[in-house]
C-alpha atoms as a PDB file:
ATOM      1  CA  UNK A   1     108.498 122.770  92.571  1.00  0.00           C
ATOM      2  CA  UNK A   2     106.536 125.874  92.171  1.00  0.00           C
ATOM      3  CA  UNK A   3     107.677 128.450  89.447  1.00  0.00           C
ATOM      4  CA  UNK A   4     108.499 131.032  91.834  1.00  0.00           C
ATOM      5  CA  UNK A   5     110.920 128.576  93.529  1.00  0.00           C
ATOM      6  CA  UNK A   6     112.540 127.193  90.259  1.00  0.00           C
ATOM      7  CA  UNK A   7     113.481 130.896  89.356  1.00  0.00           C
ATOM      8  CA  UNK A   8     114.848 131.709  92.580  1.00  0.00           C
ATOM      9  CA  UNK A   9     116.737 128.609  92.010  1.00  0.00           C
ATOM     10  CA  UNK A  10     118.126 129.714  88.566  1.00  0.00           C
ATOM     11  CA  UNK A  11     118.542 132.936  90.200  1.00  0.00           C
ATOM     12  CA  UNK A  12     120.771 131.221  92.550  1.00  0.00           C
ATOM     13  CA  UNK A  13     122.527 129.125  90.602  1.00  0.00           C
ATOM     14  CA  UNK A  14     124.309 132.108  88.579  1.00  0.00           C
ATOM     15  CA  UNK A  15     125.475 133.105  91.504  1.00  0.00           C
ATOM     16  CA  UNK A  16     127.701 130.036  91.786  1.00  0.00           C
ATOM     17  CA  UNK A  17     129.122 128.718  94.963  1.00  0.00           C
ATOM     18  CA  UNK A  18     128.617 131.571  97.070  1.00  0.00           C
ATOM     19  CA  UNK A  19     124.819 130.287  97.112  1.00  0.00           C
ATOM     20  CA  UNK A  20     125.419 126.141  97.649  1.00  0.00           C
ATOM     21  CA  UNK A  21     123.610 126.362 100.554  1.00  0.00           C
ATOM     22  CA  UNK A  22     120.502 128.204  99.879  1.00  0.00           C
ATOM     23  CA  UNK A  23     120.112 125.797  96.803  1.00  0.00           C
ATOM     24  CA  UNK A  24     120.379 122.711  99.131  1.00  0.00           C
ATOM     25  CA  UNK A  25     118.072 124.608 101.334  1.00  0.00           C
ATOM     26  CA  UNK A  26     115.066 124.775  98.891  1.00  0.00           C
ATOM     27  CA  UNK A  27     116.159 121.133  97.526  1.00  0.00           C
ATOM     28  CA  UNK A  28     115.606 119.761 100.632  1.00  0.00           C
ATOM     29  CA  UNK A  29     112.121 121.608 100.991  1.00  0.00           C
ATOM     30  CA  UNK A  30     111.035 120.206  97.962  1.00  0.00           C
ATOM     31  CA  UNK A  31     112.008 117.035  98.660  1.00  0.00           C
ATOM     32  CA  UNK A  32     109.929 117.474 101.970  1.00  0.00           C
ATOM     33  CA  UNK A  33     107.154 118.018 100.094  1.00  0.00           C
ATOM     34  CA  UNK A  34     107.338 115.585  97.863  1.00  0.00           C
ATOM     35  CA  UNK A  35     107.545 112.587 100.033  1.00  0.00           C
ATOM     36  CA  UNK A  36     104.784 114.205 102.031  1.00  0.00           C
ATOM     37  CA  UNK A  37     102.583 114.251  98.912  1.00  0.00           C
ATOM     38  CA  UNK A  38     103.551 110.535  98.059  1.00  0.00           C
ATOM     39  CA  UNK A  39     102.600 109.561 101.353  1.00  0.00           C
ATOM     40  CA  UNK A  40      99.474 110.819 100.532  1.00  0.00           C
ATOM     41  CA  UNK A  41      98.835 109.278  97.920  1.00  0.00           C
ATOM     42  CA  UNK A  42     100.043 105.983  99.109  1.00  0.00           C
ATOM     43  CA  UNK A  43      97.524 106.188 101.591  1.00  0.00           C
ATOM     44  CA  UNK A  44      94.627 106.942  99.503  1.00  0.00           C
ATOM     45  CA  UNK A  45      95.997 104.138  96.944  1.00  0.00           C
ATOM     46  CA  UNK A  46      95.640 101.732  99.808  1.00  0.00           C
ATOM     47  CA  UNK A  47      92.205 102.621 100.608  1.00  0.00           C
ATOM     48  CA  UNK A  48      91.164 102.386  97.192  1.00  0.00           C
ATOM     49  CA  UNK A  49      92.556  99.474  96.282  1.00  0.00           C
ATOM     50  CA  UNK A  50      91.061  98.341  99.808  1.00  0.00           C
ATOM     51  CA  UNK A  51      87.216  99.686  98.854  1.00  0.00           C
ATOM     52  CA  UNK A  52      88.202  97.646  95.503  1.00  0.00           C
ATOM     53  CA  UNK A  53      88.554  94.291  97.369  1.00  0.00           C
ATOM     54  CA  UNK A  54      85.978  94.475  98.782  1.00  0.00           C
ATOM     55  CA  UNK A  55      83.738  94.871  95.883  1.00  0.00           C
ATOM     56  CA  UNK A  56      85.687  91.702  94.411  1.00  0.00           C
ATOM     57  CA  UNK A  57      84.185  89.936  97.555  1.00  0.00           C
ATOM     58  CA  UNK A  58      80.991  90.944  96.806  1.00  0.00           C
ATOM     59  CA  UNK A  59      81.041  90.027  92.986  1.00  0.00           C
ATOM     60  CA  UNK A  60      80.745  86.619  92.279  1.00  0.00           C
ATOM     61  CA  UNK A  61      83.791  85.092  90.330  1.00  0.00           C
ATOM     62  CA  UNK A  62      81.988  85.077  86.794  1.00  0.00           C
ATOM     63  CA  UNK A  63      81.942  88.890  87.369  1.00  0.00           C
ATOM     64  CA  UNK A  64      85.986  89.614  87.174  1.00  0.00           C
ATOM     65  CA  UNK A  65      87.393  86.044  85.670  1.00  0.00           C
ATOM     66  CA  UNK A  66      90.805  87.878  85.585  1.00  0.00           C
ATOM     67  CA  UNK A  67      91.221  87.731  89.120  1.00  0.00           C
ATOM     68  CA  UNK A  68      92.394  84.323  90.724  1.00  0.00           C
ATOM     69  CA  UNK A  69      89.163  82.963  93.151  1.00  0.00           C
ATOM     70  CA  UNK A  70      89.269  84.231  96.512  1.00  0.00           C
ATOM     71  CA  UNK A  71      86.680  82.463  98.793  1.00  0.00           C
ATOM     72  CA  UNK A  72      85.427  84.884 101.648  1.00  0.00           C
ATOM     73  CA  UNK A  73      86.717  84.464 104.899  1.00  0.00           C
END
């Protein structure tokens, strides 16, 4: 959450119930953003570790002996 937003959530917060639902409200929008951003890096996780595999293929197995052999299909 940005610094702006976490003091106008202090800011709210003394001002007890009265401003529940403003709180929620920026919660939720940072909660938006985070599962947007860890989409996002899901994604690029799964292309790397895609471009990755493919270099495995390419190695032969003496080159990573920590990985199980995978004979190319």
């Amino acid at each position: 959450m940005p610094i702006a937003q976490m003091r106008r959530y202090a800011e709210l917060a003394r001002g007890g119930q009265a401003t529940l639902a403003e709180r929620m409200k920026l919660l939720t929008e940072h909660d938006a953003r985070v599962e947007g951003r860890i989409a996002l890096l899901q994604a690029q996780r799964k292309h790397l570790q895609e471009k990755i595999d493919w270099y495995r293929k390419q190695l032969p197995v003496t080159a990573h002996p920590d990985r199980p052999f995978r004979p190319r299909v």
